[in-house]
C-alpha atoms as a PDB file:
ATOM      1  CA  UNK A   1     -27.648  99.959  28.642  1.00  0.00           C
ATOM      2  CA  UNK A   2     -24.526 100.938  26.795  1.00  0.00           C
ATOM      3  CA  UNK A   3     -22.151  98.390  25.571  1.00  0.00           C
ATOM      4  CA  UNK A   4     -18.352  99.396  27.261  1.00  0.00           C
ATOM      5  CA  UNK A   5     -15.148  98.081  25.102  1.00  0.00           C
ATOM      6  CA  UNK A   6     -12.436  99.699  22.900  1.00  0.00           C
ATOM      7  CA  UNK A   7     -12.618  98.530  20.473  1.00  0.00           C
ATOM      8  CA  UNK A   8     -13.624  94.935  21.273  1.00  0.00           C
ATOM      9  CA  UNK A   9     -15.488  92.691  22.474  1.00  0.00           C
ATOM     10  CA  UNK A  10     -18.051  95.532  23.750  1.00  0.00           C
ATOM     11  CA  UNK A  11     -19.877  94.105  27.304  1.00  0.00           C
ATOM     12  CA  UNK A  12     -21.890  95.867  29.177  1.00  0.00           C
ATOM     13  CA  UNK A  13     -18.694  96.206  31.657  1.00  0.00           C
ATOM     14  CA  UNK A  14     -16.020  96.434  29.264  1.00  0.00           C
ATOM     15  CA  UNK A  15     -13.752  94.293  31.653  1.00  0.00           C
ATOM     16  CA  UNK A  16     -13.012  92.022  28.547  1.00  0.00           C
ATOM     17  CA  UNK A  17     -12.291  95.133  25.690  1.00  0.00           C
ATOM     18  CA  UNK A  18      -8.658  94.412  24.408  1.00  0.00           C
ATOM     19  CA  UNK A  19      -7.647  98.379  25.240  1.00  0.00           C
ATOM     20  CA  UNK A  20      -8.198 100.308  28.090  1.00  0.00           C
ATOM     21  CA  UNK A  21      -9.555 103.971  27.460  1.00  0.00           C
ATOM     22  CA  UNK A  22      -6.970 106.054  26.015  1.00  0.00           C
ATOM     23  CA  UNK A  23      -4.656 108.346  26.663  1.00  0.00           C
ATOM     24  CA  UNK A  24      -2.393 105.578  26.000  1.00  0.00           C
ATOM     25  CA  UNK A  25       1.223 105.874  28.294  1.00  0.00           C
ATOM     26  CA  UNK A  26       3.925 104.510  26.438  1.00  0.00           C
ATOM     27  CA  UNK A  27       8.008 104.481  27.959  1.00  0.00           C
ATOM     28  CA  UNK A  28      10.439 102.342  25.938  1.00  0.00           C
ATOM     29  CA  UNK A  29      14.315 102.265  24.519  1.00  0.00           C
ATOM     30  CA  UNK A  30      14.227 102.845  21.056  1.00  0.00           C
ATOM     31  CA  UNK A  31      17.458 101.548  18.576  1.00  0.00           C
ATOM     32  CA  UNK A  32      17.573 103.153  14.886  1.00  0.00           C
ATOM     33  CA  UNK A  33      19.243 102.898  11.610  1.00  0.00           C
ATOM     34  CA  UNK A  34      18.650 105.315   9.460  1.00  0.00           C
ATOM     35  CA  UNK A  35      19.595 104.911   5.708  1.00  0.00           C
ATOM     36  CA  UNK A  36      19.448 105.993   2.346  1.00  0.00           C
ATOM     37  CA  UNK A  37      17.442 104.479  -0.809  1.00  0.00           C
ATOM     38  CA  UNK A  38      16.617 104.984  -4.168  1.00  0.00           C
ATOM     39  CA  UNK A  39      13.169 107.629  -3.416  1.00  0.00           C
ATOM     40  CA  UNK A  40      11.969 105.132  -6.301  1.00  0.00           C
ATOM     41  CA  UNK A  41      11.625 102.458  -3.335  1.00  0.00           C
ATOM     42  CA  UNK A  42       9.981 104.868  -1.065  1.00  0.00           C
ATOM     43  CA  UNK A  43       7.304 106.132  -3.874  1.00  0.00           C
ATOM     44  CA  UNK A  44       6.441 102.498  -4.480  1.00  0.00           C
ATOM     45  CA  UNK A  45       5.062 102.091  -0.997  1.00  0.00           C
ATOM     46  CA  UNK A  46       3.247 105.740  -0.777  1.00  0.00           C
ATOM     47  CA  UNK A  47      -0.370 105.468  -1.788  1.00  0.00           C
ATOM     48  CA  UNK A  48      -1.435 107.617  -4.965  1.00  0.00           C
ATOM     49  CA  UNK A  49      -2.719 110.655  -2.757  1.00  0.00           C
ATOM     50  CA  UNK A  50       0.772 111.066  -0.923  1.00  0.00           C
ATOM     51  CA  UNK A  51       4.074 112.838  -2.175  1.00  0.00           C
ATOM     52  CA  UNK A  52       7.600 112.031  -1.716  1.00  0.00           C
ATOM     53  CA  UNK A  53       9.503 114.566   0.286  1.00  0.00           C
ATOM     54  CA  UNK A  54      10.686 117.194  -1.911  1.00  0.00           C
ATOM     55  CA  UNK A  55      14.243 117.135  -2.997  1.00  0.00           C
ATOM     56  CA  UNK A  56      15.852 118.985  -0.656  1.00  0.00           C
ATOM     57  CA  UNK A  57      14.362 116.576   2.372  1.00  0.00           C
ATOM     58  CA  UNK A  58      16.418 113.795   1.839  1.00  0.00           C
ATOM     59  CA  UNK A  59      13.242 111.795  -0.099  1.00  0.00           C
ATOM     60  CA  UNK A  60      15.640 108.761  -0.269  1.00  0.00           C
ATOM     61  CA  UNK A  61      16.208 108.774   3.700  1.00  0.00           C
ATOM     62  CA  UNK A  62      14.555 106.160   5.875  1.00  0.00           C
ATOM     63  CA  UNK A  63      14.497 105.315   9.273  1.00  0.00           C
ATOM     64  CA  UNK A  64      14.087 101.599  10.931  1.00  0.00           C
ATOM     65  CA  UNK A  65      13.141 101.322  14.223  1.00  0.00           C
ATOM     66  CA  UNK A  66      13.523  98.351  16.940  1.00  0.00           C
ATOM     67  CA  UNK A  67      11.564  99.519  19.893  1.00  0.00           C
ATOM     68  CA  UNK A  68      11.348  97.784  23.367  1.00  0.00           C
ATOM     69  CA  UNK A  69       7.933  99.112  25.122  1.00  0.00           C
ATOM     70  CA  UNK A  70       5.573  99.428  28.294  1.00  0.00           C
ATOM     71  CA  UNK A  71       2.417 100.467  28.199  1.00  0.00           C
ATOM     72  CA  UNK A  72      -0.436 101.159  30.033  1.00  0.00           C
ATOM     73  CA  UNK A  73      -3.737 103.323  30.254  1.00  0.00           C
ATOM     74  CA  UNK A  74      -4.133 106.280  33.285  1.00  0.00           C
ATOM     75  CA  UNK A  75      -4.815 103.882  35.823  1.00  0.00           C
ATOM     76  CA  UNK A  76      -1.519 101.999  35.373  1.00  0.00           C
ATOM     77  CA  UNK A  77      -3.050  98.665  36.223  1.00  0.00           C
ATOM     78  CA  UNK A  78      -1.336  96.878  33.262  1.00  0.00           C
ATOM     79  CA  UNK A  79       2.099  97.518  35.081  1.00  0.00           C
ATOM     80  CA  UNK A  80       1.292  95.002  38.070  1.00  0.00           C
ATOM     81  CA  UNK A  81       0.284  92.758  35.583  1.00  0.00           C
ATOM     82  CA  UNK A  82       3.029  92.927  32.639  1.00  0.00           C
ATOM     83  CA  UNK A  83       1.839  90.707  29.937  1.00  0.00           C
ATOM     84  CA  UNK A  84      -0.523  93.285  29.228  1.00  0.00           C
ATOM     85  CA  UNK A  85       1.713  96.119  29.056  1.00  0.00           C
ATOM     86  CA  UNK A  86       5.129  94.879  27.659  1.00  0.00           C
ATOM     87  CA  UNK A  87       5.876  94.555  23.756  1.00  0.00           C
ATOM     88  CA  UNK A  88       8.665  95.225  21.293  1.00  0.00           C
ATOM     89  CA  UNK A  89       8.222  96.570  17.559  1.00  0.00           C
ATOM     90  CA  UNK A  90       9.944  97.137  14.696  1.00  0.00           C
ATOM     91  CA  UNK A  91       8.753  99.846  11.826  1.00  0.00           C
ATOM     92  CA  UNK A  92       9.876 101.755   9.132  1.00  0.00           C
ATOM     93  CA  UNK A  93       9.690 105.487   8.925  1.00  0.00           C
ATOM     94  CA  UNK A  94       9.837 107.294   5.807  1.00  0.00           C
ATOM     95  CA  UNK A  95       9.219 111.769   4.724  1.00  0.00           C
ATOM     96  CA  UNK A  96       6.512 112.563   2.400  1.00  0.00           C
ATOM     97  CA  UNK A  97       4.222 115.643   1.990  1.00  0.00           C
ATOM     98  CA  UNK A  98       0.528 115.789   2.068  1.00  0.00           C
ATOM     99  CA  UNK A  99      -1.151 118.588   0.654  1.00  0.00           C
ATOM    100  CA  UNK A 100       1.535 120.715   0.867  1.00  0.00           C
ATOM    101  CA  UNK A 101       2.792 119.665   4.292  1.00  0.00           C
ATOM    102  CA  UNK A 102       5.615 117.554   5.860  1.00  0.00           C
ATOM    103  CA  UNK A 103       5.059 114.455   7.487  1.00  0.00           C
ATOM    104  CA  UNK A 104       6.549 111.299   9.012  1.00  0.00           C
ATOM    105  CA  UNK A 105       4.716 108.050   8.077  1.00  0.00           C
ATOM    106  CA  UNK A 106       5.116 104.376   8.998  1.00  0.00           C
ATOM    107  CA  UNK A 107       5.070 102.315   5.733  1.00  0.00           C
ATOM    108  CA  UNK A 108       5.918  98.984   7.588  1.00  0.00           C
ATOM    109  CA  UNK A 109       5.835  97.613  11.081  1.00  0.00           C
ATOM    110  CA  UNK A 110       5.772  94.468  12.832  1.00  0.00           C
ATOM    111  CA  UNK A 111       4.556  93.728  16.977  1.00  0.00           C
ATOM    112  CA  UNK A 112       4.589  90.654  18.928  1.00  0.00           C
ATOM    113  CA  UNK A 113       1.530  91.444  20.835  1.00  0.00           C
ATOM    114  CA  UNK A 114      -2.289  92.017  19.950  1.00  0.00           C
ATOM    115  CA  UNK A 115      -3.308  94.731  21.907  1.00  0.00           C
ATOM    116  CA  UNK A 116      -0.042  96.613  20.309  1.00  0.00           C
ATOM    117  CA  UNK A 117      -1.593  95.049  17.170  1.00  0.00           C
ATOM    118  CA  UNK A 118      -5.194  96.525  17.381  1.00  0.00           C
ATOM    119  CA  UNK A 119      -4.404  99.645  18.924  1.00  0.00           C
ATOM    120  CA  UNK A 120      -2.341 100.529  15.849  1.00  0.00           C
ATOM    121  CA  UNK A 121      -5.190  99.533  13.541  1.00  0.00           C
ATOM    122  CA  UNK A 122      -7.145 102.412  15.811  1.00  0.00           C
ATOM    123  CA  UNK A 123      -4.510 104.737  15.213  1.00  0.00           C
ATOM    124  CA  UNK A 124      -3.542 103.687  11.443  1.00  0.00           C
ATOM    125  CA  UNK A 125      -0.422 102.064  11.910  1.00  0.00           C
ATOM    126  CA  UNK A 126      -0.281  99.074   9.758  1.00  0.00           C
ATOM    127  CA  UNK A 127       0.745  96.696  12.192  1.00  0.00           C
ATOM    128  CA  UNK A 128       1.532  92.722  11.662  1.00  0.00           C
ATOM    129  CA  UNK A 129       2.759  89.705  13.890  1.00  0.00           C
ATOM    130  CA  UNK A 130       6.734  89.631  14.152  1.00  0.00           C
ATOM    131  CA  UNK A 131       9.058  88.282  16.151  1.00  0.00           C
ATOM    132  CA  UNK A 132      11.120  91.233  17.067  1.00  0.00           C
ATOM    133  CA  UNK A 133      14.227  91.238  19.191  1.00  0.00           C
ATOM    134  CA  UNK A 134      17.564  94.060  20.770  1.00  0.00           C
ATOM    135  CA  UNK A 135      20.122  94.093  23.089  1.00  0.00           C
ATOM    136  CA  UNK A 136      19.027  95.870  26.270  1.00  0.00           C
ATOM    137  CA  UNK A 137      21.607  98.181  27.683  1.00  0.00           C
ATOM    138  CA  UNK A 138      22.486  97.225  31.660  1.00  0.00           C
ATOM    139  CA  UNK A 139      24.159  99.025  34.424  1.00  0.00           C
ATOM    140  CA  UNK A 140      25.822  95.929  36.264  1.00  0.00           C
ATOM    141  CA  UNK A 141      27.850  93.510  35.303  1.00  0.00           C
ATOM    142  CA  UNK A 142      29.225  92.074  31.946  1.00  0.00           C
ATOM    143  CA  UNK A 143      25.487  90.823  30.362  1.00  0.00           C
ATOM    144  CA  UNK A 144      25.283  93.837  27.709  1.00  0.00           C
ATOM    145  CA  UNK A 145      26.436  97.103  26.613  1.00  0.00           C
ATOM    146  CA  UNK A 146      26.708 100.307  28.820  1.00  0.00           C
ATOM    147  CA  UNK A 147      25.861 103.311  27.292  1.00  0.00           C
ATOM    148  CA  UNK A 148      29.076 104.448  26.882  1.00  0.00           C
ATOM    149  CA  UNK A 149      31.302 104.868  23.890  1.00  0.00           C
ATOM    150  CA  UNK A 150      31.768 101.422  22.003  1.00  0.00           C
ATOM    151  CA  UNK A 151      28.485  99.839  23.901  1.00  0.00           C
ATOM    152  CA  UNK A 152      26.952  97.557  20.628  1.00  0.00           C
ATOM    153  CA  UNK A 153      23.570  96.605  20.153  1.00  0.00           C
ATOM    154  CA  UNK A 154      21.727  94.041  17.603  1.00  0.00           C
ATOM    155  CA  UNK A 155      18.734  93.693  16.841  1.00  0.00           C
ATOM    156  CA  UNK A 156      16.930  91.370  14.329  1.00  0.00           C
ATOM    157  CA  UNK A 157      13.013  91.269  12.964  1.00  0.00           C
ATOM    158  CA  UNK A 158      11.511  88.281  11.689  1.00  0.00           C
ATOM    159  CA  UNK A 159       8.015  87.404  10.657  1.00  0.00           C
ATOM    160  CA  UNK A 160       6.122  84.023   9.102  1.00  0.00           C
ATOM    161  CA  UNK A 161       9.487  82.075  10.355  1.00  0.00           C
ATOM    162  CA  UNK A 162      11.440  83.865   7.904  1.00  0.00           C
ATOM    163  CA  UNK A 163      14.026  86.481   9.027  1.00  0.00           C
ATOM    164  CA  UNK A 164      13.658  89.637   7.256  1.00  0.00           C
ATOM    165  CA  UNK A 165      16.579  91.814   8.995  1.00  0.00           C
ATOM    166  CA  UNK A 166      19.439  91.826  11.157  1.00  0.00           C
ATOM    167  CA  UNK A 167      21.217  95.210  12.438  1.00  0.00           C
ATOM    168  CA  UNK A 168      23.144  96.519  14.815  1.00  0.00           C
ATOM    169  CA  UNK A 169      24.720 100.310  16.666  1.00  0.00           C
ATOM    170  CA  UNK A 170      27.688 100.866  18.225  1.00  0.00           C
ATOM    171  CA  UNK A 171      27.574 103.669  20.406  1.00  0.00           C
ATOM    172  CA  UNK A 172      30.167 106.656  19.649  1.00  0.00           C
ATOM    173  CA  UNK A 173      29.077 109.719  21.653  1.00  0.00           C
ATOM    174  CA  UNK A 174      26.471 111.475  22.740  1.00  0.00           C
ATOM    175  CA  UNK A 175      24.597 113.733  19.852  1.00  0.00           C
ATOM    176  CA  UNK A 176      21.826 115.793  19.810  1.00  0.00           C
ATOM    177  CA  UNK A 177      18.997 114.075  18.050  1.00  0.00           C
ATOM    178  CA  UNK A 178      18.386 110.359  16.947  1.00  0.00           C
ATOM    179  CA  UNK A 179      17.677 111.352  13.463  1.00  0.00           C
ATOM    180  CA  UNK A 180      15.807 113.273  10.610  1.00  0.00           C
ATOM    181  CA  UNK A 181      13.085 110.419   9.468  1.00  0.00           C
ATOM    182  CA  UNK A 182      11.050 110.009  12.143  1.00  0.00           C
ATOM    183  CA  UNK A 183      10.739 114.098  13.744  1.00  0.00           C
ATOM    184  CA  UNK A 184       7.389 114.943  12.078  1.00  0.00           C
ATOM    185  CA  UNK A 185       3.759 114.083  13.037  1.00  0.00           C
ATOM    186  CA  UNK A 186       2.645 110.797  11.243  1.00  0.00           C
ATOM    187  CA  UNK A 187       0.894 110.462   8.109  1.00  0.00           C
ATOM    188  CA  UNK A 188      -1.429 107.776   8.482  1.00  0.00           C
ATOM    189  CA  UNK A 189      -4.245 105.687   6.195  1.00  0.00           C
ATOM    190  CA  UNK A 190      -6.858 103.891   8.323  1.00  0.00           C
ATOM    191  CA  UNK A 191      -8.604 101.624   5.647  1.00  0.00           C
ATOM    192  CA  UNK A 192     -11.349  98.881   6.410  1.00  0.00           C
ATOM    193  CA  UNK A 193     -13.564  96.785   3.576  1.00  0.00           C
ATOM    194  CA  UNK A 194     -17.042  96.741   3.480  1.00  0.00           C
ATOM    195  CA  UNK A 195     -18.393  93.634   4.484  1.00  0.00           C
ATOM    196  CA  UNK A 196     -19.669  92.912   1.256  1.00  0.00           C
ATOM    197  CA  UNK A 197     -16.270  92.570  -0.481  1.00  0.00           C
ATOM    198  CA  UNK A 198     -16.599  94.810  -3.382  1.00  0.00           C
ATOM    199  CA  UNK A 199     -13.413  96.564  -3.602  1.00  0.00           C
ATOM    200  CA  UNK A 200     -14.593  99.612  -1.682  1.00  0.00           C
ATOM    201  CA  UNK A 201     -13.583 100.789   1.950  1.00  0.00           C
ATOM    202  CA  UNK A 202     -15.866 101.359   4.786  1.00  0.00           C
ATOM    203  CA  UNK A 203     -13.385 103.451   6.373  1.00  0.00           C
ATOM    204  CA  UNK A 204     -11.063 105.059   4.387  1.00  0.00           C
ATOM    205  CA  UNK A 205      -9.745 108.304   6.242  1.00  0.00           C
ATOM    206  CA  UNK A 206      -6.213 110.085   6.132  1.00  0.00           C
ATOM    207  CA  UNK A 207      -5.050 111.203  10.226  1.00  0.00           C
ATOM    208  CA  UNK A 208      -2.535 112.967  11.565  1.00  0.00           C
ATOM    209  CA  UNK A 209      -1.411 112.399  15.102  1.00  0.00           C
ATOM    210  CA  UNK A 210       2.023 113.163  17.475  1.00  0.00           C
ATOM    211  CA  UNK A 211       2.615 112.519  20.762  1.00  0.00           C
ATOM    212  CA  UNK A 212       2.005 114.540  23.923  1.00  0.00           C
ATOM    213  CA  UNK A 213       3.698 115.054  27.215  1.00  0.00           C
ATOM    214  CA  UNK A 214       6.788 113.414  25.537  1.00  0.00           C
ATOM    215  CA  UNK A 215       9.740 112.927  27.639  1.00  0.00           C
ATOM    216  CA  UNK A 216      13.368 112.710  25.816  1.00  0.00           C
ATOM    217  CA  UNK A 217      16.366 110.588  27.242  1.00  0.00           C
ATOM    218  CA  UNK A 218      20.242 111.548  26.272  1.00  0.00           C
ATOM    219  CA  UNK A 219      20.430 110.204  22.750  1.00  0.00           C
ATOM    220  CA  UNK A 220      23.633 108.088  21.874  1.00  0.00           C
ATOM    221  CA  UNK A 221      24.511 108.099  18.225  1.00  0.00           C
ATOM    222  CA  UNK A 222      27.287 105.925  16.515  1.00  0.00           C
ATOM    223  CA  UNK A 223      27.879 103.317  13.450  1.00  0.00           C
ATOM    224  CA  UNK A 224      25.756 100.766  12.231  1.00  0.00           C
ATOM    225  CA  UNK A 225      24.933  98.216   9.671  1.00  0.00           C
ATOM    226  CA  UNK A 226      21.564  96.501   8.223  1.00  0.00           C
ATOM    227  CA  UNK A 227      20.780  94.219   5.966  1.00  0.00           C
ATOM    228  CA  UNK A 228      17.139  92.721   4.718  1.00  0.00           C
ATOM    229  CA  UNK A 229      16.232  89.408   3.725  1.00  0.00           C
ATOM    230  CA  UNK A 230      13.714  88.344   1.263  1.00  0.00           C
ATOM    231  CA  UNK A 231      10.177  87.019   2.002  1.00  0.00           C
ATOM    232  CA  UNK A 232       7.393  85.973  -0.267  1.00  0.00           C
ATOM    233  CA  UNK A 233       4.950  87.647   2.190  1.00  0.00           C
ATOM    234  CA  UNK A 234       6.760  90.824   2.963  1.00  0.00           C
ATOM    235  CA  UNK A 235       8.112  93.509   1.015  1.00  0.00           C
ATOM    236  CA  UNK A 236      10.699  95.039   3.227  1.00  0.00           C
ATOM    237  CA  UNK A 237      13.620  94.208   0.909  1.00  0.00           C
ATOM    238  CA  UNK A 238      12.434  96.558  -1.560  1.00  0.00           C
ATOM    239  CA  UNK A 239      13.742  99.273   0.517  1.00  0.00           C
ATOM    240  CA  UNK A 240      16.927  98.175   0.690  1.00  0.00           C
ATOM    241  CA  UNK A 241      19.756 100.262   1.878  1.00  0.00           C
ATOM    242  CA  UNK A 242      21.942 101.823  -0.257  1.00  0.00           C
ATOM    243  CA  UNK A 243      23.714 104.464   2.149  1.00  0.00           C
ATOM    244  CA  UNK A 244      24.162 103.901   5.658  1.00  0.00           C
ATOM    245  CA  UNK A 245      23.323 107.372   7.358  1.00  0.00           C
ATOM    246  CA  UNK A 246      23.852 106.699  11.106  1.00  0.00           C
ATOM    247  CA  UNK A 247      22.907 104.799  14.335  1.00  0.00           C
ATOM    248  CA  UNK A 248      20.854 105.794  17.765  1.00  0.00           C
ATOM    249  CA  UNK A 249      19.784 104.691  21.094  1.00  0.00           C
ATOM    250  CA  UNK A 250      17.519 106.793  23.066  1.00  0.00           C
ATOM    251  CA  UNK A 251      14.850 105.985  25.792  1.00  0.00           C
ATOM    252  CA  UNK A 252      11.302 107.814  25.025  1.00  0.00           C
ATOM    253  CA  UNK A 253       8.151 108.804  27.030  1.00  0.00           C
ATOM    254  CA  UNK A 254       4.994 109.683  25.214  1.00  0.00           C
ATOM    255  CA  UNK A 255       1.165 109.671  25.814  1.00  0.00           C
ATOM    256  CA  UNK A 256      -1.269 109.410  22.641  1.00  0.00           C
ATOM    257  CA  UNK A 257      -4.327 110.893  23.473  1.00  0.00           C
ATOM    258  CA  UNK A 258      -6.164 111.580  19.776  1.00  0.00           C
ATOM    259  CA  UNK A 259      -5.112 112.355  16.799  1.00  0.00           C
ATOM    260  CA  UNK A 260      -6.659 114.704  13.716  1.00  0.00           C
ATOM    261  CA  UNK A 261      -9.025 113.626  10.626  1.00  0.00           C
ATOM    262  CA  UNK A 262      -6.971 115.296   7.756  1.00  0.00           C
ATOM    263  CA  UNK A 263      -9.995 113.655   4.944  1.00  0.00           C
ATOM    264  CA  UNK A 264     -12.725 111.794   6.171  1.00  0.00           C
ATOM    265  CA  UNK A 265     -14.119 108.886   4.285  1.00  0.00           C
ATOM    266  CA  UNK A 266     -15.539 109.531   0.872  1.00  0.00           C
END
């Protein structure tokens, strides 16, 4: 009989796998600051086979993202039970070409829970423990920001005890889009050793993937400000930001249901 599970621990019900069968339903609030760097600091975190963006793409521009999420597989049964389904994140979103072509791709990110954690893994997000935290808009009463001209949200990452940024929007008006960075399909690297610890990858594929059935809220843009912090186990201060470009809130809907093997493993 067929072991059941995605990806793990595989019984022969599957009652105890981590993930429930995709499509995976995500619906969340998303804040971001996008910045400039020195395309130096982005090229230092691309691997070898990867470009920058060209020139004329802003390869400097970057994109940090606090996100506060719900998710669940098609039977929804992780919404009546929300510690399964609830989880914030914070990644970084930079432009770079493969082969030719024009991608977004995640170069850092950090959840707070591990089926967030895994499923990334599955998808090639290269997902870490944080402690990740924003201000939540509200509708009544004095407890937060509307979103409504002057409405200001923080946020702040933090990971092995050690802080590593602090931001925050204030809302302006509403624009069209909540940035440049992050509008492609993702670039991503799914890498795993062999078990014999050579130096060479069992897995070691480059995927594509974007989101279906996505659903767009009004997008607030505005002013903000970031800063990073040092770590000796991170290397998000590298990046650091040179140029504020802008600030966003918007709320998102999106289902991943597969993504595309763009090289499979040598």
């Amino acid at each position: 009989m067929a072991l059941q599970g995605l990806p793990f621990p595989r019984t022969i019900s599957g009652a105890a796998s981590l993930l429930p069968p995709p499509p995976w339903h995500y619906s969340g609030d998303l804040l971001t600051v996008e910045y400039r760097t020195d395309p130096a600091n982005i090229r230092a975190v691309l691997p070898p086979d990867v470009d920058l963006a060209n020139h004329d793409e802003d390869p400097g521009a970057v994109a940090i993202i606090w996100a506060d999420w719900q998710s669940c597989g098609d039977s929804g049964e992780e919404l009546l039970d929300p510690v399964r389904s609830q989880y914030r994140e914070a990644f970084v979103v930079v432009r770079c070409r493969y082969k030719g072509a024009l991608y977004s791709r995640c170069v850092f990110i950090w959840v707070d829970k591990d089926f967030a954690l895994v499923r990334g893994y599955i998808q090639g997000y290269p997902k870490k423990f944080g402690s990740i935290h924003q201000t939540r808009p509200i509708n009544v009463g004095r407890a937060g920001p509307r979103l409504a001209p002057g409405g200001r949200f923080g946020m702040t990452l933090a990971a092995a005890d050690r802080r590593l940024a602090n931001a925050s929007v204030t809302l302006v008006k509403e624009v069209e889009a909540s940035g440049f960075v992050n509008g492609h399909a993702m670039l991503h690297h799914r890498w795993f050793p062999r078990i014999e610890l050579t130096g060479d990858d069992a897995l070691n594929e480059v995927v594509t993937m974007a989101g279906v059935d996505v659903e767009l809220g009004p997008v607030w843009g505005g002013s903000a400000t970031l800063e990073f912090f040092e770590s000796p186990t991170e290397e998000l201060a590298q990046l650091t930001p040179l140029e504020i470009i802008g600030g966003y809130f918007r709320s998102v809907g999106t289902t991943f249901a597969g993504g595309t093997t763009l090289r499979s493993t040598p």
